[in-house]
PDB file of N, CA and C in Angstrom:
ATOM      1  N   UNK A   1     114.527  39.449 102.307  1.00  0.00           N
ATOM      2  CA  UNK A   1     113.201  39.731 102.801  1.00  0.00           C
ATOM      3  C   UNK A   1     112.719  38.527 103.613  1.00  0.00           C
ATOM      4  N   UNK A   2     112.490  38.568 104.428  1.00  0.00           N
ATOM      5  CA  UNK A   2     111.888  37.687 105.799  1.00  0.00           C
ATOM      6  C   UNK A   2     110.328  37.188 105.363  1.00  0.00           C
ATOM      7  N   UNK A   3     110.068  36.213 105.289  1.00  0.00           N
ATOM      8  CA  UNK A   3     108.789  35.203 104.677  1.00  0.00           C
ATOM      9  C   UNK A   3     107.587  35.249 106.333  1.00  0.00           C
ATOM     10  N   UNK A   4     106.943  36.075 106.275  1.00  0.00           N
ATOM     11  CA  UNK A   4     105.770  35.842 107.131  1.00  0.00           C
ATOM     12  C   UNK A   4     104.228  35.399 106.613  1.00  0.00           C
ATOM     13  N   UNK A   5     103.745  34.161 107.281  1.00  0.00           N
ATOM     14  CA  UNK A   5     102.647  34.061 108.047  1.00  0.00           C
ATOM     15  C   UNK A   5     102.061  34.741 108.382  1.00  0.00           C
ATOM     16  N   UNK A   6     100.777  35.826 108.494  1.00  0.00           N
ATOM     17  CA  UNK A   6     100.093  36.715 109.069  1.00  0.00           C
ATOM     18  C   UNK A   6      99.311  36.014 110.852  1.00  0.00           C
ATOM     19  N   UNK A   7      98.961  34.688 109.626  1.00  0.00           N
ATOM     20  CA  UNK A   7      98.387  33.975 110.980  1.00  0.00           C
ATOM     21  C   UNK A   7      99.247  33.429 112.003  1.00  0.00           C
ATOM     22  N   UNK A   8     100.155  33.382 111.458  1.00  0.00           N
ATOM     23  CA  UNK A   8     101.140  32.611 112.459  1.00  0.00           C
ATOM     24  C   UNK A   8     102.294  33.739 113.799  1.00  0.00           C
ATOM     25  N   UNK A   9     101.917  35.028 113.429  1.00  0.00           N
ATOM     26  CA  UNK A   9     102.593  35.832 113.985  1.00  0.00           C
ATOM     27  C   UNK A   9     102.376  35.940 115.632  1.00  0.00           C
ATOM     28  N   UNK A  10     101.467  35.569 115.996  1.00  0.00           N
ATOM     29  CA  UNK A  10     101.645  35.599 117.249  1.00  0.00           C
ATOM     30  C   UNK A  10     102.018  34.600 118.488  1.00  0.00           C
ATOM     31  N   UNK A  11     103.395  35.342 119.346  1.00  0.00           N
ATOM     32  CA  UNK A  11     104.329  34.053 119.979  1.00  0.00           C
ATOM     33  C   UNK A  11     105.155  33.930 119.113  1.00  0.00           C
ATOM     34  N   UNK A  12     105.626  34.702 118.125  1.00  0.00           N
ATOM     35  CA  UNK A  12     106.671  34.340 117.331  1.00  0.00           C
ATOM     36  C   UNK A  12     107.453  35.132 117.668  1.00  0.00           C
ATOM     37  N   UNK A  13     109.378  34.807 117.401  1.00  0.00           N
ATOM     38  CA  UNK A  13     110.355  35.632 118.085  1.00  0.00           C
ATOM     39  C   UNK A  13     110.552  36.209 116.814  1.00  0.00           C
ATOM     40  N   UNK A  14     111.648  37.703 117.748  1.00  0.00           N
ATOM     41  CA  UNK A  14     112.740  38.012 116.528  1.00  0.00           C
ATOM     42  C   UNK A  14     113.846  38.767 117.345  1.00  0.00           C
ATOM     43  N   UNK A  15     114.771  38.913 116.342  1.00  0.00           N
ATOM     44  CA  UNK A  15     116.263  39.501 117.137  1.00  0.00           C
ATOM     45  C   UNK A  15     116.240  40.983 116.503  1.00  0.00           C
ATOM     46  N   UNK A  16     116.588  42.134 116.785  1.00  0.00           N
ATOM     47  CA  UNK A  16     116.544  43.366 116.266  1.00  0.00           C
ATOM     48  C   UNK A  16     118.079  43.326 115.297  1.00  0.00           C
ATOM     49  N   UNK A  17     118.117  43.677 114.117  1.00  0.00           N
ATOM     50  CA  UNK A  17     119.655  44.106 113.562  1.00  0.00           C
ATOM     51  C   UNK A  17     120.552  44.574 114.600  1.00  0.00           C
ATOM     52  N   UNK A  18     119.829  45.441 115.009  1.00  0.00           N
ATOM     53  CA  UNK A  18     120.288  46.483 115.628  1.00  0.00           C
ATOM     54  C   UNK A  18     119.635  47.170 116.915  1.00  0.00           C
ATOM     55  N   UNK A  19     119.867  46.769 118.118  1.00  0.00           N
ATOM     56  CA  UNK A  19     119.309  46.483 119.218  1.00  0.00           C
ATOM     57  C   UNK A  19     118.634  47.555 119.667  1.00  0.00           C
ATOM     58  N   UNK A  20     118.020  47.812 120.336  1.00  0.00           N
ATOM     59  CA  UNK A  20     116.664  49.022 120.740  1.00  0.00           C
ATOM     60  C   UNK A  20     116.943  49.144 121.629  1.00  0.00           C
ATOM     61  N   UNK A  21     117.356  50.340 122.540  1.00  0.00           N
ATOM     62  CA  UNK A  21     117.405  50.623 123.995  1.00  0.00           C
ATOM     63  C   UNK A  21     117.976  49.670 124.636  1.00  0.00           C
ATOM     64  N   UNK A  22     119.377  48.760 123.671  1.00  0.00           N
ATOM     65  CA  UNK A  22     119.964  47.716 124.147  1.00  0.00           C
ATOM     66  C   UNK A  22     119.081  46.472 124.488  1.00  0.00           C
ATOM     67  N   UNK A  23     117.590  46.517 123.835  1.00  0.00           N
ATOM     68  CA  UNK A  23     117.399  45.173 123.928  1.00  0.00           C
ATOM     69  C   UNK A  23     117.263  44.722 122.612  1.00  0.00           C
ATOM     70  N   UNK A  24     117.434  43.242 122.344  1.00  0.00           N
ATOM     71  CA  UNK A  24     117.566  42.350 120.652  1.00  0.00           C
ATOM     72  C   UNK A  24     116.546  41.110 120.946  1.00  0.00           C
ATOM     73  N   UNK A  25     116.486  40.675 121.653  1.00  0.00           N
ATOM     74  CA  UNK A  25     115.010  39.548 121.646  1.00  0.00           C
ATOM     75  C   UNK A  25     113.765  40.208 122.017  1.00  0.00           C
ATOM     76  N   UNK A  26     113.010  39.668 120.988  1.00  0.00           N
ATOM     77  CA  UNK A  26     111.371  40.406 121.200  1.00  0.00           C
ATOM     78  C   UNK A  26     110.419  39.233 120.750  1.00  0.00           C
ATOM     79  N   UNK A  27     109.473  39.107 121.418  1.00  0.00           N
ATOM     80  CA  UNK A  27     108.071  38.670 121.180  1.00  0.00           C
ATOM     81  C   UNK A  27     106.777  39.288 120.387  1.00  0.00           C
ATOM     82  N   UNK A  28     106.154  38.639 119.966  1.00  0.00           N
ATOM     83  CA  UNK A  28     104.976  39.111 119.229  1.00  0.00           C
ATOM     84  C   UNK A  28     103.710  38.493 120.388  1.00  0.00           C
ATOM     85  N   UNK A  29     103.498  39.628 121.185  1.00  0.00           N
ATOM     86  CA  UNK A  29     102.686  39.648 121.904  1.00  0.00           C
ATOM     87  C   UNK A  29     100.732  39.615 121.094  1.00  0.00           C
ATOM     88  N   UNK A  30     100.780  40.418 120.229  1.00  0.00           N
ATOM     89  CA  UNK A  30      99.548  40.235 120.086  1.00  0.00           C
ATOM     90  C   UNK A  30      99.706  41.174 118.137  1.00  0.00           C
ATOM     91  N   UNK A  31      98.223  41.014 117.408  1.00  0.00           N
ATOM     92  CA  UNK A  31      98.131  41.631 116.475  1.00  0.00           C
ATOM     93  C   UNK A  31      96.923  42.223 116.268  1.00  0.00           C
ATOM     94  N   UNK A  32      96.959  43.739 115.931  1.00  0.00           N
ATOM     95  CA  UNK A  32      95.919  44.955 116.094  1.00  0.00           C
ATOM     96  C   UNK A  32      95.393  45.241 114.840  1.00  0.00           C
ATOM     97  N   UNK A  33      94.070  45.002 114.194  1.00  0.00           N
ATOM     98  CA  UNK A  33      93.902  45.640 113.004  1.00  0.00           C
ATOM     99  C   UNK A  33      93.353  47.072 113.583  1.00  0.00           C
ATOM    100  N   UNK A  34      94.122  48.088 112.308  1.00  0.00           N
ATOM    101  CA  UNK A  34      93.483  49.749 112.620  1.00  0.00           C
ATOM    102  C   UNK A  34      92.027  49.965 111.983  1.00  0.00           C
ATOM    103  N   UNK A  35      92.038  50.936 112.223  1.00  0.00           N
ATOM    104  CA  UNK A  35      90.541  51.453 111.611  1.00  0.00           C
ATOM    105  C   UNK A  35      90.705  51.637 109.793  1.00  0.00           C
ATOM    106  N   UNK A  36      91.779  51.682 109.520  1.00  0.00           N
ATOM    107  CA  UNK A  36      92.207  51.952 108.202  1.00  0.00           C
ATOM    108  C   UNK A  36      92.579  50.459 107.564  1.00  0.00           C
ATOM    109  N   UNK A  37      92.162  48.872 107.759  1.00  0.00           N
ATOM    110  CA  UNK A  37      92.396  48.230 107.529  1.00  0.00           C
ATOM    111  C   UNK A  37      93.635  47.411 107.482  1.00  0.00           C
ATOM    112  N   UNK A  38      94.834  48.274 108.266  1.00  0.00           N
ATOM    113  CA  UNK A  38      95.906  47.619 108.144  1.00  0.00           C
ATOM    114  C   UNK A  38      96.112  47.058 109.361  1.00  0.00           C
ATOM    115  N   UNK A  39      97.552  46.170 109.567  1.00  0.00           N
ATOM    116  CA  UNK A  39      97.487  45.288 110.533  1.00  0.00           C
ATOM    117  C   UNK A  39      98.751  45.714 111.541  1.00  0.00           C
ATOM    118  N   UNK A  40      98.699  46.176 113.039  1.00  0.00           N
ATOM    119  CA  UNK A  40      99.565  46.206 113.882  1.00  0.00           C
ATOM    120  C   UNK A  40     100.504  45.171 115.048  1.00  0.00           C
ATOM    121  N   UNK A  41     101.688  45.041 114.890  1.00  0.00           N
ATOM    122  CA  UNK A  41     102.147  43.849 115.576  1.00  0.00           C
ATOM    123  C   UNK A  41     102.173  44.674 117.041  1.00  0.00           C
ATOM    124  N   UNK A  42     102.376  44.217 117.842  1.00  0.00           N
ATOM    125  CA  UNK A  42     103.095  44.520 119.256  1.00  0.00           C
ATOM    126  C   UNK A  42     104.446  43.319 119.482  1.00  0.00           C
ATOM    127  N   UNK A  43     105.375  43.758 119.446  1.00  0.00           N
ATOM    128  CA  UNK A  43     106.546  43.275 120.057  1.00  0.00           C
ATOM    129  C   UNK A  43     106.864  43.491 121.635  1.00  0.00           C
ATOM    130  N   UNK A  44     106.904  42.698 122.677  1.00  0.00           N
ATOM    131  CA  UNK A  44     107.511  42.430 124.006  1.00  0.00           C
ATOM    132  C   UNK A  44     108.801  42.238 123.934  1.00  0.00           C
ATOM    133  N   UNK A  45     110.169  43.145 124.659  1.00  0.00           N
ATOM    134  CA  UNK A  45     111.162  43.319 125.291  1.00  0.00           C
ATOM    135  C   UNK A  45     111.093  41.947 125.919  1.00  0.00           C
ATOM    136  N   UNK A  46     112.208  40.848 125.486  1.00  0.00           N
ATOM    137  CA  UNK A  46     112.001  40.086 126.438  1.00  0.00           C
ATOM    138  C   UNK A  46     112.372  40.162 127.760  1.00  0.00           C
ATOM    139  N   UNK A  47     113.627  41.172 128.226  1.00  0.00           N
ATOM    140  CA  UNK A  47     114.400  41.548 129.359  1.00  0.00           C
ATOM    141  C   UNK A  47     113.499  42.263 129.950  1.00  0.00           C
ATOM    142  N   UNK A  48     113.302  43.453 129.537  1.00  0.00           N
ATOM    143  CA  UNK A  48     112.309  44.875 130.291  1.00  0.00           C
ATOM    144  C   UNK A  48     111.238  44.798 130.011  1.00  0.00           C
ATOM    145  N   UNK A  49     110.514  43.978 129.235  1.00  0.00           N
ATOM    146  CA  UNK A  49     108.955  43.730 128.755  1.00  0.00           C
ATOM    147  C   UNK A  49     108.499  44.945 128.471  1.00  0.00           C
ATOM    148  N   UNK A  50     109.299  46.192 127.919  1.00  0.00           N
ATOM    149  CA  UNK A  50     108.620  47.336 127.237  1.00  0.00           C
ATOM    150  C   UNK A  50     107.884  46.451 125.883  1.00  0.00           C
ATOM    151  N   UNK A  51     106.923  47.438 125.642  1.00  0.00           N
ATOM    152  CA  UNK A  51     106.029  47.287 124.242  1.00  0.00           C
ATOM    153  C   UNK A  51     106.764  48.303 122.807  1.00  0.00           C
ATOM    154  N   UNK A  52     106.714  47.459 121.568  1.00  0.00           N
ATOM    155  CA  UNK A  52     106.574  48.382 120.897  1.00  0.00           C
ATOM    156  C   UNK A  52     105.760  48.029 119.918  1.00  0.00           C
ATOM    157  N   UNK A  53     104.630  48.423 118.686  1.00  0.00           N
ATOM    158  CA  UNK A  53     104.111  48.794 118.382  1.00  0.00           C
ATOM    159  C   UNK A  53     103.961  49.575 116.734  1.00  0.00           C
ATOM    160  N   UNK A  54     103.849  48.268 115.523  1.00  0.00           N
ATOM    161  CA  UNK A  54     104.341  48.795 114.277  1.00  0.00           C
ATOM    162  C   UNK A  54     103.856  48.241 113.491  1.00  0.00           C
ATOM    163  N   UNK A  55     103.503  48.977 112.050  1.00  0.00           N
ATOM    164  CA  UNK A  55     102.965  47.762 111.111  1.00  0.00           C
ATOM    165  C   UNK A  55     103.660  46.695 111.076  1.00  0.00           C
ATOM    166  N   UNK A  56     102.940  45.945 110.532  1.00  0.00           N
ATOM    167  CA  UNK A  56     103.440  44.150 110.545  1.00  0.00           C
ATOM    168  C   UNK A  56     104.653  43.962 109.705  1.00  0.00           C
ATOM    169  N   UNK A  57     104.319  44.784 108.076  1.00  0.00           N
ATOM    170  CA  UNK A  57     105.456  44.781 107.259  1.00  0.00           C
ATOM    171  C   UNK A  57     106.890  45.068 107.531  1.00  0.00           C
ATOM    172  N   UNK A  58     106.738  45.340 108.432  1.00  0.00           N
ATOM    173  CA  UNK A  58     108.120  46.071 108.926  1.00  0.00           C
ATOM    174  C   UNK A  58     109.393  44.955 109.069  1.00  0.00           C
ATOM    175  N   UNK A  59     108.381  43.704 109.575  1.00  0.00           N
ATOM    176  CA  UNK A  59     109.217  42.483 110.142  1.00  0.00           C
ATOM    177  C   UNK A  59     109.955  41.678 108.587  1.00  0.00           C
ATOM    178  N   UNK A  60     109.248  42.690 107.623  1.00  0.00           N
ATOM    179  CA  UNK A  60     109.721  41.747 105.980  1.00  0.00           C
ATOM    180  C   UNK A  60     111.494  42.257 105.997  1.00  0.00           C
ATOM    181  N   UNK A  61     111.669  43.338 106.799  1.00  0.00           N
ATOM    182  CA  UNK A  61     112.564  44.206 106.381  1.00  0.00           C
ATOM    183  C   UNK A  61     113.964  43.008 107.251  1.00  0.00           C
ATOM    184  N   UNK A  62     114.755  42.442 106.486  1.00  0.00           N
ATOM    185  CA  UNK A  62     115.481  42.178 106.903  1.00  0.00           C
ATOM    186  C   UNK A  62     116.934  42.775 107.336  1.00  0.00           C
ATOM    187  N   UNK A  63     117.098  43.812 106.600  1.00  0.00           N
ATOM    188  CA  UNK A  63     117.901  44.604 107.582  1.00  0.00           C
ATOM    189  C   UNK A  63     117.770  45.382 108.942  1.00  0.00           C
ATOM    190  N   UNK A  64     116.493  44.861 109.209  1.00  0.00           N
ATOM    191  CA  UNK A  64     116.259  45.564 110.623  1.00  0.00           C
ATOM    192  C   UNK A  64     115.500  44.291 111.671  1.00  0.00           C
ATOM    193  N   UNK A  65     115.211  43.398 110.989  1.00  0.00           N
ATOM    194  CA  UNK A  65     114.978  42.192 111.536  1.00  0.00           C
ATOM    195  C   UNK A  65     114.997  40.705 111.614  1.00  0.00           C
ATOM    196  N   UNK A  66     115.581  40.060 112.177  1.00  0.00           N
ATOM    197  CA  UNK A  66     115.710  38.754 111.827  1.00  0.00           C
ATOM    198  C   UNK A  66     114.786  37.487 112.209  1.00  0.00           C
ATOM    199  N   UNK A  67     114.381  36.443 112.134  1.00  0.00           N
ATOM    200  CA  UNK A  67     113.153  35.986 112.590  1.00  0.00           C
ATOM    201  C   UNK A  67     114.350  34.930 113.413  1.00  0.00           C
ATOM    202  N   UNK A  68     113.490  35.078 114.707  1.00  0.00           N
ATOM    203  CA  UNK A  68     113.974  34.129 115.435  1.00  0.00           C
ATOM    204  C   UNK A  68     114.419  34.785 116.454  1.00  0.00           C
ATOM    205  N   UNK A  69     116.033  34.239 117.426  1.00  0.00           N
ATOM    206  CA  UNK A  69     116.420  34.378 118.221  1.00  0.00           C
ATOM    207  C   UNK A  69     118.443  34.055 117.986  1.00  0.00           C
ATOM    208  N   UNK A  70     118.992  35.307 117.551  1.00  0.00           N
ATOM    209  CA  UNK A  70     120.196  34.596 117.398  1.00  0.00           C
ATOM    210  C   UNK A  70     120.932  35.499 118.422  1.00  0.00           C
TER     211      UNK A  70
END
């Protein structure tokens, strides 16, 4: 399980397990609270600068994410 910072999440990297539309480096562009109190990351494509868009917890999941840039 991957150790996050809430505050510290933004500008922070990560590598996908398993790459997305062939891209694996992403940015934490910004963080969204919903109307329902929970908290949304946005990740930046670093190649194609697509967005994606997910609860925060997601990034605990280390089989689907790694912190950093490998």
């Amino acid at each position: 399980m991957n150790r996050i910072q809430k505050n510290k999440l933004v500008l922070s990297k990560w590598t996908a397990v398993e790459p997305k539309r062939g891209e694996k480096h992403f940015i934490v562009t910004r963080v969204e609270r919903r109307p329902d109190g929970d908290q949304i990351v946005v990740l930046e494509a670093i190649h194609s600068k697509m967005e994606y868009a997910f609860p925060w917890r997601t990034l605990k999941d280390d089989t689907r994410w790694c912190h950093g840039w490998r």
